[in-house]
Protein backbone atom coordinates (compact mmCIF):
# COMPACT_ATOMS: atom_id res chain seq x y z
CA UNK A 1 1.86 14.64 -25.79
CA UNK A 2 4.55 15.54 -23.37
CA UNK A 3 6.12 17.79 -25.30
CA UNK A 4 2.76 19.78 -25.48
CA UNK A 5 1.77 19.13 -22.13
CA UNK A 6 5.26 20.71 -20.88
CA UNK A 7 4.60 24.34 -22.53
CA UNK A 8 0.53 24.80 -21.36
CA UNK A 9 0.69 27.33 -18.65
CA UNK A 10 -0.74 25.26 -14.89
CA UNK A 11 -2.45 26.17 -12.51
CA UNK A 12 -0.29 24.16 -10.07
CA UNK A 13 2.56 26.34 -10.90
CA UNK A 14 0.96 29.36 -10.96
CA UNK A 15 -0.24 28.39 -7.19
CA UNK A 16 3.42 28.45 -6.30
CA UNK A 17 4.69 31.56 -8.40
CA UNK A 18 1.93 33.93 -7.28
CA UNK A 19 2.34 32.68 -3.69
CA UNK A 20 5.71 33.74 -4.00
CA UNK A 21 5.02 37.24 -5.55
CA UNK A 22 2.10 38.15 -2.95
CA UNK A 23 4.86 37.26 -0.33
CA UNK A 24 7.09 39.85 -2.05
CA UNK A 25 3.62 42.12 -1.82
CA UNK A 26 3.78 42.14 -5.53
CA UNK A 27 0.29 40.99 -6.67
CA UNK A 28 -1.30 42.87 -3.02
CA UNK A 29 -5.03 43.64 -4.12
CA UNK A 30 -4.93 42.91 -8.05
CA UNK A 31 -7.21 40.79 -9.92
CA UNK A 32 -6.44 38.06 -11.97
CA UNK A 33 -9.95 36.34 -13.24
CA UNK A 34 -8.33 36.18 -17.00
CA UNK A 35 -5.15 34.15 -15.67
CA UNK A 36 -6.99 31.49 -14.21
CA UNK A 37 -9.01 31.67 -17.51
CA UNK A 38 -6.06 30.89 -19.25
CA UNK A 39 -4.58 27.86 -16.90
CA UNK A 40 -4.62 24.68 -18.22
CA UNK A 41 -5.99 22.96 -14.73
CA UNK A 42 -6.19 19.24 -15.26
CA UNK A 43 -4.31 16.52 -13.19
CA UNK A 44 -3.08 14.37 -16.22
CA UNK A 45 -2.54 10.41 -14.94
CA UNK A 46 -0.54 7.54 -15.97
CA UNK A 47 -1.99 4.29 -14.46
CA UNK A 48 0.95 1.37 -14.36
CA UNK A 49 -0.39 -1.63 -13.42
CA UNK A 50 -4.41 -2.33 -14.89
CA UNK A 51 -5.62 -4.77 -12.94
CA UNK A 52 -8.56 -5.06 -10.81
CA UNK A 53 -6.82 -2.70 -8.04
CA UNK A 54 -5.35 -0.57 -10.74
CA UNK A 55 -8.74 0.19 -12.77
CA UNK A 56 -10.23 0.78 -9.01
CA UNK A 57 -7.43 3.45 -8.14
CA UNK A 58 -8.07 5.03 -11.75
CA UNK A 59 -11.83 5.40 -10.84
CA UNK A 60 -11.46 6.89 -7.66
CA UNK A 61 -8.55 9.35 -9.63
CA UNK A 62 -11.15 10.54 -12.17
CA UNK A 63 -14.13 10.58 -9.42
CA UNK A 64 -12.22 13.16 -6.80
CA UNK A 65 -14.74 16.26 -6.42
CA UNK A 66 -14.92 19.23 -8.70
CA UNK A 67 -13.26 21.49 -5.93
CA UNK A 68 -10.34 18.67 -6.91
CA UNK A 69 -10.72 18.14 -10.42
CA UNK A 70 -10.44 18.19 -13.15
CA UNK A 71 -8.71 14.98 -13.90
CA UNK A 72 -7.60 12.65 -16.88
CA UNK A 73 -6.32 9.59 -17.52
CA UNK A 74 -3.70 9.94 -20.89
CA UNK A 75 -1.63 6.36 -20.35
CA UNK A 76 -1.53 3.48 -19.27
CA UNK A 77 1.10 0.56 -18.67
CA UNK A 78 0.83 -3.38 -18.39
CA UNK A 79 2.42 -6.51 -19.20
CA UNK A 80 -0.64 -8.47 -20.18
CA UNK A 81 -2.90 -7.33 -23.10
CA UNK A 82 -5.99 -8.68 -21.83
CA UNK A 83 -5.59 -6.19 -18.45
CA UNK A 84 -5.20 -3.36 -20.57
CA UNK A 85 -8.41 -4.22 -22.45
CA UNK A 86 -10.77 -4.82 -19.85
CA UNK A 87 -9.49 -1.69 -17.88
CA UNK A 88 -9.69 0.60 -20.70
CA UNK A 89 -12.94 -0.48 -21.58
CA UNK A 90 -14.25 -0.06 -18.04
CA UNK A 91 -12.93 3.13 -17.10
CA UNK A 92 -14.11 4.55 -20.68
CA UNK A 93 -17.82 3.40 -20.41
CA UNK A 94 -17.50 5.04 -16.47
CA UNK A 95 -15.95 8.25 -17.08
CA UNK A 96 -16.24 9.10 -20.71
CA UNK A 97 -13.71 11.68 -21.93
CA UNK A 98 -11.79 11.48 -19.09
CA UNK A 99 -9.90 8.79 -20.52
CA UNK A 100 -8.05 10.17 -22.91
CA UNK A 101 -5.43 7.06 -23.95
CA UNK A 102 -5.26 6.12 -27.42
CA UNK A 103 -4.07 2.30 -28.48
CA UNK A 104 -0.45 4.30 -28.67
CA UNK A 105 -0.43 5.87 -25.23
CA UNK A 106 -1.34 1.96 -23.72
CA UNK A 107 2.21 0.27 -23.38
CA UNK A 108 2.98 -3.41 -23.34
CA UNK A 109 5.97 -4.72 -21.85
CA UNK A 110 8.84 -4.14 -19.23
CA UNK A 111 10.05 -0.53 -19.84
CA UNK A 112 5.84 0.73 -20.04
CA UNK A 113 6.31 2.01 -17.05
CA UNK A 114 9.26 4.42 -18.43
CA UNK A 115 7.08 5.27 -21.53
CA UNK A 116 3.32 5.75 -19.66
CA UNK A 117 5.15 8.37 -17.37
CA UNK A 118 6.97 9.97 -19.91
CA UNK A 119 3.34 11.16 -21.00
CA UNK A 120 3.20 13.06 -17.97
CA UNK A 121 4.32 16.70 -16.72
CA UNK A 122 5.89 17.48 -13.69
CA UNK A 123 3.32 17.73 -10.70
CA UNK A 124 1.00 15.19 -12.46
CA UNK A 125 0.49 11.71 -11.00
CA UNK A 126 1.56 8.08 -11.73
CA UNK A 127 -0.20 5.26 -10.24
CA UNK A 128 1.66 1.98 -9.06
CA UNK A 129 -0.88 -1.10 -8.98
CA UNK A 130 1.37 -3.62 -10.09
CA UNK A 131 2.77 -6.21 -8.25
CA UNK A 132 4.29 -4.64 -5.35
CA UNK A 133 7.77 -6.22 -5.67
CA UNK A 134 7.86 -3.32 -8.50
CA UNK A 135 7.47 -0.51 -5.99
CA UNK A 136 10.78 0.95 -5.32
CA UNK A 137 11.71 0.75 -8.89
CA UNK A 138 8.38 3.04 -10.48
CA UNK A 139 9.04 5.55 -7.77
CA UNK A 140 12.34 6.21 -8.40
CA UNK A 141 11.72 7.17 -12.11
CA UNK A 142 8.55 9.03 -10.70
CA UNK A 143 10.76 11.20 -8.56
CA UNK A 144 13.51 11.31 -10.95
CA UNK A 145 10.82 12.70 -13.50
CA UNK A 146 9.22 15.32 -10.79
CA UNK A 147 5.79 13.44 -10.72
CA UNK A 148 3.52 13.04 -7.72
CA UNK A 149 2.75 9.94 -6.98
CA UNK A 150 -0.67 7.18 -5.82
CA UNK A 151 1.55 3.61 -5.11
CA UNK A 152 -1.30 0.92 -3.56
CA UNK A 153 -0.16 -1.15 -0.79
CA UNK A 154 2.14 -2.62 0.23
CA UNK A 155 5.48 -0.57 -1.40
CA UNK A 156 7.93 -3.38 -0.25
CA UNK A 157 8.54 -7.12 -0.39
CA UNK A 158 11.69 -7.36 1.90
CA UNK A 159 13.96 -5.02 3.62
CA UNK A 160 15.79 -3.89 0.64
CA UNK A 161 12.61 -2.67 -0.80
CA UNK A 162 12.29 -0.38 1.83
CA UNK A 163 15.44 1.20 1.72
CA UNK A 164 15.07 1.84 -1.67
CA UNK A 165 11.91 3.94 -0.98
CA UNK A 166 12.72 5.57 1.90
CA UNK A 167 16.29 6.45 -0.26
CA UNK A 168 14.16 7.86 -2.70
CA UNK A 169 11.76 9.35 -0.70
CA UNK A 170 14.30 11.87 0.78
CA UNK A 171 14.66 13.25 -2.67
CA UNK A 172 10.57 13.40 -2.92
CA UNK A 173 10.56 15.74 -0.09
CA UNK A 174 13.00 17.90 -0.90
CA UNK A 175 11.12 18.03 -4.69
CA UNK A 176 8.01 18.74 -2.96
CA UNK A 177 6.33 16.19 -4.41
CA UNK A 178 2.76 14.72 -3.10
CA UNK A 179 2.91 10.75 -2.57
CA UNK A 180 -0.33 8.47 -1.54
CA UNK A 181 -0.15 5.15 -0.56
CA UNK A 182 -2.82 3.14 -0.53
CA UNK A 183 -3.84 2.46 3.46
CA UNK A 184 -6.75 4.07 2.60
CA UNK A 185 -8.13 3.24 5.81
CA UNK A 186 -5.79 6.07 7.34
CA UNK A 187 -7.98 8.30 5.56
CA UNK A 188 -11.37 6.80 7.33
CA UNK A 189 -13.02 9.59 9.31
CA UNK A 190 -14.00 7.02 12.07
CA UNK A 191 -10.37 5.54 12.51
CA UNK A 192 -9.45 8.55 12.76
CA UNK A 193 -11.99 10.36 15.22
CA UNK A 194 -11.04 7.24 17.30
CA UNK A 195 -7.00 7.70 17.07
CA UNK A 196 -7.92 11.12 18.44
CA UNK A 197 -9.48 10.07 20.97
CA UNK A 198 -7.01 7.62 21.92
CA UNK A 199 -3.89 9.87 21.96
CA UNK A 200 -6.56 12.38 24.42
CA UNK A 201 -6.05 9.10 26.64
CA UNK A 202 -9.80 7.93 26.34
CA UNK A 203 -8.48 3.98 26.66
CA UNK A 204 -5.94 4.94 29.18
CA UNK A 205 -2.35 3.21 28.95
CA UNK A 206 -2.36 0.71 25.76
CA UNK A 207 -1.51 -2.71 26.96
CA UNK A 208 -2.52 -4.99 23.70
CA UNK A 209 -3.37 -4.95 20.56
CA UNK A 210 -5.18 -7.58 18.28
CA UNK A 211 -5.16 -7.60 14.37
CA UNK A 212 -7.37 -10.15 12.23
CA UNK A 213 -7.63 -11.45 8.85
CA UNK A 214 -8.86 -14.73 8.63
CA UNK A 215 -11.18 -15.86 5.84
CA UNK A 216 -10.28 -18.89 2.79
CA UNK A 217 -8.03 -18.54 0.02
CA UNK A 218 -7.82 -15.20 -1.76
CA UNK A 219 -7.29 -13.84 -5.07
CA UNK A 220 -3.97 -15.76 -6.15
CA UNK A 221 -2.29 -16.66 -2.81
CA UNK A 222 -2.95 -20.33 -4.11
CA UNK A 223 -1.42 -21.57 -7.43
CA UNK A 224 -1.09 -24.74 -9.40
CA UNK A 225 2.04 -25.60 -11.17
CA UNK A 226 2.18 -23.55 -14.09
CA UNK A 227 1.87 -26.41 -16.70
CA UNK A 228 -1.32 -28.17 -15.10
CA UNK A 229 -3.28 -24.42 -16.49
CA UNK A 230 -3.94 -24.26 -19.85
CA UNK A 231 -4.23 -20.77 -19.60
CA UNK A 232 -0.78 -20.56 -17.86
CA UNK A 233 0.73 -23.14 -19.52
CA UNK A 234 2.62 -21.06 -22.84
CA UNK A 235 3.37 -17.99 -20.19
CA UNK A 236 6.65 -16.69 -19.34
CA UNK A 237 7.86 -18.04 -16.39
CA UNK A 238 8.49 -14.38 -14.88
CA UNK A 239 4.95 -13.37 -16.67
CA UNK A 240 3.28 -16.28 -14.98
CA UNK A 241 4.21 -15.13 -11.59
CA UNK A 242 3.19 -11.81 -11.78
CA UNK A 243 0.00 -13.26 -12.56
CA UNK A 244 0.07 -15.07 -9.69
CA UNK A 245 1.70 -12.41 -7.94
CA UNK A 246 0.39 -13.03 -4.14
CA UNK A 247 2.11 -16.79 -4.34
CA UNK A 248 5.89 -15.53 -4.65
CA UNK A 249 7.36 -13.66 -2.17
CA UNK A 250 9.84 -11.29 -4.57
CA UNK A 251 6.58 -10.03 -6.21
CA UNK A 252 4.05 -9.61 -2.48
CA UNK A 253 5.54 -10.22 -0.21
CA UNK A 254 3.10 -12.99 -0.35
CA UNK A 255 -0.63 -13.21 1.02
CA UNK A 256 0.60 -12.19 4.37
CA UNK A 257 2.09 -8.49 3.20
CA UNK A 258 -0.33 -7.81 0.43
CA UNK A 259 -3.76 -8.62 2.69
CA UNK A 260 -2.52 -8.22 6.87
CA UNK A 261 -1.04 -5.23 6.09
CA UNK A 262 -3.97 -2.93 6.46
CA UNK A 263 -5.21 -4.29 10.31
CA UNK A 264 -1.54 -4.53 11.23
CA UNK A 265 -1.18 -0.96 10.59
CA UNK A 266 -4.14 -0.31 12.25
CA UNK A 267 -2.79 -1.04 15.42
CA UNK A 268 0.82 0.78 14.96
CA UNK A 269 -1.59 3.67 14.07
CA UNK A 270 -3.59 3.41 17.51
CA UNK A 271 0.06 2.91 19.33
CA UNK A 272 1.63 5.65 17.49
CA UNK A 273 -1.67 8.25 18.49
CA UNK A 274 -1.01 7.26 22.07
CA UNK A 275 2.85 8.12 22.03
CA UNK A 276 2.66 11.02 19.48
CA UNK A 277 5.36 10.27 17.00
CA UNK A 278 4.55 7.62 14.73
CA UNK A 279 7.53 8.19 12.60
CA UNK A 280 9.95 6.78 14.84
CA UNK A 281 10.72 3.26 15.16
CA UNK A 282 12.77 2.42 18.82
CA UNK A 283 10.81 4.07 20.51
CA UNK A 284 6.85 4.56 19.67
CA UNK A 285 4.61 3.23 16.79
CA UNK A 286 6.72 0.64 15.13
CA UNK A 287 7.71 -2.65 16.62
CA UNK A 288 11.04 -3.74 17.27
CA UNK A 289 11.33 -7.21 17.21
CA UNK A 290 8.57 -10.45 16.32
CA UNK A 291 8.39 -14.02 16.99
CA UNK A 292 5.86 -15.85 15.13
CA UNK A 293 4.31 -19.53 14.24
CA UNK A 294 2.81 -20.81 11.01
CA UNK A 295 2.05 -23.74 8.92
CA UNK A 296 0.80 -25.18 5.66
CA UNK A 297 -2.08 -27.68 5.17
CA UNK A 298 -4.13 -29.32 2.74
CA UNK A 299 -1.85 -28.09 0.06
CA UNK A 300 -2.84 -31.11 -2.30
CA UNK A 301 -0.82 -29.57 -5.57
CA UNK A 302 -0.39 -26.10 -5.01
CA UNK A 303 3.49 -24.33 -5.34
CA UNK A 304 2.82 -21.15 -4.12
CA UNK A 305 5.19 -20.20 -1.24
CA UNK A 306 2.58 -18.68 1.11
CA UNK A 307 1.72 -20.88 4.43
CA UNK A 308 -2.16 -20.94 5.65
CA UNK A 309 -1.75 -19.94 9.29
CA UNK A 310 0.52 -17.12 10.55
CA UNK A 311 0.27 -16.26 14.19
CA UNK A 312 2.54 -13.27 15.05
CA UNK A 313 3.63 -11.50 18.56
CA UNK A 314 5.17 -8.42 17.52
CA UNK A 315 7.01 -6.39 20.57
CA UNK A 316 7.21 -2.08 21.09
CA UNK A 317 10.06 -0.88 23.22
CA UNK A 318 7.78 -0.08 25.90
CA UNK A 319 6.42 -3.76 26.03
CA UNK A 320 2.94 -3.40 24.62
CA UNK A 321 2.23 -6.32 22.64
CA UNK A 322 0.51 -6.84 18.99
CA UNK A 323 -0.52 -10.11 18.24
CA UNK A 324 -1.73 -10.47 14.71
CA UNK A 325 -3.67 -14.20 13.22
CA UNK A 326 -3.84 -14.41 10.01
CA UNK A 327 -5.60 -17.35 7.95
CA UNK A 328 -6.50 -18.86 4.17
CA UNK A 329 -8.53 -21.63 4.74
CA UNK A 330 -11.94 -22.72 4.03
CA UNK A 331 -14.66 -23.73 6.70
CA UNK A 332 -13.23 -22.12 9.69
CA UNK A 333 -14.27 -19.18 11.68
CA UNK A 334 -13.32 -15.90 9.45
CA UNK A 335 -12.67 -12.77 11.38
CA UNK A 336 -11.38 -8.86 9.92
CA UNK A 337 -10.97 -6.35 12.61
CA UNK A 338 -8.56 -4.75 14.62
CA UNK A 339 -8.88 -4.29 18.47
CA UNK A 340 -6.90 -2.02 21.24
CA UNK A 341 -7.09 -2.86 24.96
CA UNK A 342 -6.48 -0.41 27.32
CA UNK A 343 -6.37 0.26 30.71
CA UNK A 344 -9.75 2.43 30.79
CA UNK A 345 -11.46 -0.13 28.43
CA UNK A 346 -11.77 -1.62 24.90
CA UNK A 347 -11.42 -0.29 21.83
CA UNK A 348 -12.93 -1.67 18.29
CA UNK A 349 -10.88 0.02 15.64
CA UNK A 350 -12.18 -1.68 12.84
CA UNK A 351 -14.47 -4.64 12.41
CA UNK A 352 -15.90 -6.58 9.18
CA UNK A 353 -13.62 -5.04 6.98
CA UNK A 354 -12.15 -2.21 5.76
CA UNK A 355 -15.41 0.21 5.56
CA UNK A 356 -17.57 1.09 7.35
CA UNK A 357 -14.95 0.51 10.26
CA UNK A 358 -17.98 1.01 12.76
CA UNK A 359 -15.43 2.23 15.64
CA UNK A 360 -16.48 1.59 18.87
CA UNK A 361 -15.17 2.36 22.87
CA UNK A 362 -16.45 0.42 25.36
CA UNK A 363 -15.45 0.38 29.46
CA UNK A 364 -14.40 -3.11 30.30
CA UNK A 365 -12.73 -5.66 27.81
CA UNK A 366 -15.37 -6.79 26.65
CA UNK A 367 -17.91 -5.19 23.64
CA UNK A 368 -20.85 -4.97 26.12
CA UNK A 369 -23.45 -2.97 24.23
CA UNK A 370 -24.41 -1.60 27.99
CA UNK A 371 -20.96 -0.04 28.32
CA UNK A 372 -20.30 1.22 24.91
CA UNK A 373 -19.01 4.98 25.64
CA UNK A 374 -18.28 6.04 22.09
CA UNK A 375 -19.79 4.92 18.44
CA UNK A 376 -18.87 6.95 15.16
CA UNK A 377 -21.23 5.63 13.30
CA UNK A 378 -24.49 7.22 15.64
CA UNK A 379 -28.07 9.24 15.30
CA UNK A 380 -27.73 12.89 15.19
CA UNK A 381 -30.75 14.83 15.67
CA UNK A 382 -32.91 12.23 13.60
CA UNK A 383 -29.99 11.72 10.92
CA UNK A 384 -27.56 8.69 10.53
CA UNK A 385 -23.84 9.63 10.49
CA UNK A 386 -21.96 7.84 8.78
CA UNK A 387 -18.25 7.48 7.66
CA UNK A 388 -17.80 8.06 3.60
CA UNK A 389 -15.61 5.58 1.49
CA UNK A 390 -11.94 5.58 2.24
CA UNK A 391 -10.87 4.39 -1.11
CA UNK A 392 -12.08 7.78 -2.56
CA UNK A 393 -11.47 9.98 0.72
CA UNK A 394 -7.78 9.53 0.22
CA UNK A 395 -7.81 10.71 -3.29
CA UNK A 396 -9.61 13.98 -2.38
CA UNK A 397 -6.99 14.60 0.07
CA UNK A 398 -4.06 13.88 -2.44
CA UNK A 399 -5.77 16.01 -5.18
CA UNK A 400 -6.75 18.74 -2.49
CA UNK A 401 -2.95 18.82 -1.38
CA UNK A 402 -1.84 18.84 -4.95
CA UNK A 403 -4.25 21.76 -6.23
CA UNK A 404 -3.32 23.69 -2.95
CA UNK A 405 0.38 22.60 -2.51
CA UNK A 406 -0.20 21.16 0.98
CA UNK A 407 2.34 18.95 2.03
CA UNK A 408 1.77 15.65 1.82
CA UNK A 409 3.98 12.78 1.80
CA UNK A 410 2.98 9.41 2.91
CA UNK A 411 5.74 7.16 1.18
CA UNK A 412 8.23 6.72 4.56
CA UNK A 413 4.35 5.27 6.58
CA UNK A 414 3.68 2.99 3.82
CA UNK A 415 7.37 1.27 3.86
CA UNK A 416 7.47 1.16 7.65
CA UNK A 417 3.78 -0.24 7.67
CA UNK A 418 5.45 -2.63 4.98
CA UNK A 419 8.22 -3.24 7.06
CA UNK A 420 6.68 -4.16 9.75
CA UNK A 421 5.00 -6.95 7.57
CA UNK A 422 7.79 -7.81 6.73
CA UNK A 423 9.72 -8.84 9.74
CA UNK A 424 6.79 -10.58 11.16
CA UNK A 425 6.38 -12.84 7.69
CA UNK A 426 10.02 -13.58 8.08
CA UNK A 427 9.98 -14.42 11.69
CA UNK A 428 7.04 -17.35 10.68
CA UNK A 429 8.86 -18.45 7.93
CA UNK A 430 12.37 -18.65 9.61
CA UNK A 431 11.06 -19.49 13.11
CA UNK A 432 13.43 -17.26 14.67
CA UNK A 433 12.98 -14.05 16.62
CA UNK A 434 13.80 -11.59 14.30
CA UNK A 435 14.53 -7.93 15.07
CA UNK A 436 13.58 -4.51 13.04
CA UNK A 437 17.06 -4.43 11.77
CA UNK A 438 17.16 -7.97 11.26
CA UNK A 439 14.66 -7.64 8.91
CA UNK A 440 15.57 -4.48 7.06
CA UNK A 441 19.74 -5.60 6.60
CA UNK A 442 18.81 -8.80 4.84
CA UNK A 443 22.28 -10.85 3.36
CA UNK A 444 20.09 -11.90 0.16
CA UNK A 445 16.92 -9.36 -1.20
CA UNK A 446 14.49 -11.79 -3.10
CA UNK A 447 14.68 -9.95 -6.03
CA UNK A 448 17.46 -6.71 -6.33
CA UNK A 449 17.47 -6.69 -10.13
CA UNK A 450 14.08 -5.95 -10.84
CA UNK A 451 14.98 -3.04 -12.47
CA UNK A 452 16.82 -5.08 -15.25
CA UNK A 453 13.86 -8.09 -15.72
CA UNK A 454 13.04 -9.23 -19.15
CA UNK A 455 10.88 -11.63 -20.77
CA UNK A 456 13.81 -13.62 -21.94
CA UNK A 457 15.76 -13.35 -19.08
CA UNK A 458 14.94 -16.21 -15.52
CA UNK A 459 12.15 -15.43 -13.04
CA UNK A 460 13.53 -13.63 -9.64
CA UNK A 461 12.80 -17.76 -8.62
CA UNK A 462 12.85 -20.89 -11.34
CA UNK A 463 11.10 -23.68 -10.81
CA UNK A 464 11.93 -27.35 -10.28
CA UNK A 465 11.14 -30.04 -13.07
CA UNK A 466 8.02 -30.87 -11.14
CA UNK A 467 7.00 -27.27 -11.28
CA UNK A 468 7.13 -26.51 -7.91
CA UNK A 469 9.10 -23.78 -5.42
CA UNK A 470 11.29 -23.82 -2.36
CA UNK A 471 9.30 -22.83 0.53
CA UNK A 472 9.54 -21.64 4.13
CA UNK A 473 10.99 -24.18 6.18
CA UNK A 474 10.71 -22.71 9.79
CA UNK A 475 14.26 -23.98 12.13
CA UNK A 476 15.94 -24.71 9.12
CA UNK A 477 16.24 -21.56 7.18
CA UNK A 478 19.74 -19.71 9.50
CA UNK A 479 23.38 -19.84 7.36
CA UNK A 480 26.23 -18.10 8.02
CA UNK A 481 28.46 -15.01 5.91
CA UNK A 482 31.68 -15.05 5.13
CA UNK A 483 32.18 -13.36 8.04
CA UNK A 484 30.42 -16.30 10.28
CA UNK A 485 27.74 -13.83 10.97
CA UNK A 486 24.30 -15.77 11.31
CA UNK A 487 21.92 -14.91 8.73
CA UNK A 488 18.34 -15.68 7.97
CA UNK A 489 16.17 -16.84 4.81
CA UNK A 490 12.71 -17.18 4.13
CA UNK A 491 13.21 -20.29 1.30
């Protein structure tokens, strides 16, 4: 198919070829119904990674709006069978002919990745939904092969995850290339009437900032040992962790990156509209240092290495302060929102989830419905307005910058937003204050061979003979190099 797909005249490129000729004032005034006739316009897609998220991202890919489209799915990648099934079968019975991915175009194993994009044309798009330990290694064949991009959330696990994508992101933007990452809430037209407002100094001087995710046990952020699940129990070792993929920290980052991610950037988002640059890291949107608490309880059997309470106090260079709580447990108060206090009043940037964000300003600290001073969500002229869904906003606004070769690039965001997670998880599960560099230099990545993993080959971490992993132990986790340089661990 690639083959083909290489020598059918696009409208992508012609964008770019008869940009350059009118520039030249070569095509000035003329016509050109019967090219456009001609162009082959769809977005062809590989999906890697067809799990629940993955089918999701697909949907919202083959549901962008006809000024967008037209789009089609022609491969798909996975390491289970039963994945690929179910999402093949729901995206066909949704979208029809869109899906376009015959039983040899569906790829099983390690290297599907390799063969699902090698389906693809330059300037089409591969989307990451695997595990997102995986990140840095799909993008770099993505930008190798000239291929825009959709990675979900988060892109990194640890600090050398990052580097790798912000290494291969410099070559993205030189190619050109359009990448999406999956904070969809970036994209919500409340968040970001509200950021506006912010950087015009409607809150005054940021002085705190809360972030919240606090509900029980999610997805697979809890796990048995392997052999106690019949399901499980004939599995891989490596296959049974990607599974599981939110109890190991090589593969998430853990519950803490793959879930707290989305309120945490929240609030670098609101700090980073106040100062204006939210690219740089000493000295705006990004913080530079965290100290954090957590524990584990009523853990009865389960290995996963995730704790159940994380409280984190992450630090800007200007002193404003984030504090972030994050929970997993059952029966106790459950809260998802993110908050900014100023010095003009209080600011609800999100609340209840990721959408509707209902964003609200209020004078005072407090959310007095008598001094509420801004509300997106609000009656104009007899009509409700109301935000539309983030999850398919941002893939109108990757298609529209593909079709019109806008530039658009939000790969370096997601692995700062990442890192950020990052260094906070590691300063609960090492105890220590640990600092922005800290956390991006580590002495020992959880997994820097992912690149090379097999079926036959160890898990990025093995087991014990009760079937259970090393996990954080806060105050006891700091070893020195051979240098006697004082290092830290998570495990």
């Amino acid at each position: 198919m690639s083959k083909n797909a290489d020598s059918n005249p696009n409208r992508r490129d012609f964008i770019k070829a008869s940009g350059k000729a009118t520039a030249a004032g070569a095509l000035a005034g003329v016509a050109l119904p019967h090219v456009h006739a001609a162009v082959d316009d769809t977005v062809n897609i590989a999906l890697i990674g067809a799990g629940g998220r993955g089918t999701g991202a697909a949907h919202n890919a083959l549901s962008v709006s006809a000024a967008n489209g037209p789009t089609k799915l022609v491969a798909m990648a996975d390491v289970f069978e039963d994945k690929m099934a179910s999402s093949h079968n729901s995206l066909s019975k949704r979208h029809g002919k869109k899906v376009d991915v015959p039983a040899e175009r569906r790829y099983i194993g390690f290297d599907g990745y390799q063969k699902a994009m090698d389906n693809l044309k330059e300037g089409d798009i591969a989307i990451f939904t695997t595990p997102p330990g995986f990140r840095w290694v799909f993008f770099d064949y993505a930008v190798r092969r000239g291929l825009n991009v959709f990675m979900e959330k988060p892109v990194t696990a640890d600090g050398f995850g990052t580097k790798k994508i912000l290494e291969s992101n410099k070559i993205a933007k030189q190619k050109k290339l359009k990448v999406g990452v999956g904070l969809m809430c970036r994209h919500s037209k409340a968040r970001r009437e509200m950021a506006g407002r912010i950087a015009d100094g409607e809150l005054g001087e940021l002085l705190l900032l809360r972030s919240y995710r606090m509900h029980g046990p999610v997805a697979s952020a809890r796990s048995l040992p392997q052999k106690e699940v019949a399901q499980y129990r004939d599995l891989e070792e490596v296959r049974w962790q990607i599974r599981r993929f939110h109890s190991f920290l090589w593969a998430s980052g853990g519950a803490f990156n793959d879930y707290y991610i989305h309120t945490i950037d929240e609030c670098c988002w609101m700090k980073g509209a106040q100062l204006g640059d939210p690219e740089n890291v000493k000295q705006t949107s990004w913080p530079i240092y965290a100290q954090a608490t957590g524990g584990r309880h009523y853990r009865g059997n389960y290995v996963d290495q995730n704790l159940d309470t994380y409280s984190v106090e992450y630090h800007f260079a200007d002193g404003t302060k984030l504090w972030h709580n994050g929970r997993t447990i059952n029966g106790c108060h459950n809260e998802f929102a993110s908050y900014a206090h100023g010095t003009k009043g209080l600011g609800i940037f999100s609340i209840n989830g990721h959408w509707p964000a209902d964003a609200q300003m209020f004078r005072g600290q407090t959310p007095n419905p008598a001094q509420r001073k801004w509300r997106f969500n609000k009656v104009v002229n007899g009509t409700l307005i109301k935000e539309t869904d983030p999850y398919q906003d941002e893939w109108d606004d990757l298609l529209d910058a593909i079709r019109n070769d806008k530039p658009y690039n939000e790969a370096d965001r997601g692995a700062m937003a990442s890192q950020v997670c990052n260094m906070g998880r590691m300063a609960a599960h090492t105890g220590m204050r640990i600092t922005w560099d800290q956390a991006l230099d580590i002495k020992e990545p959880f997994s820097p061979n992912l690149d090379k993993l097999s079926l036959k080959g160890p898990a990025p971490v093995v087991a014990d003979k009760d079937g259970k992993y090393p996990v954080p132990n806060p105050g006891q986790m700091a070893f020195k190099d051979a240098k006697g340089d004082t290092y830290y661990k998570e495990y």
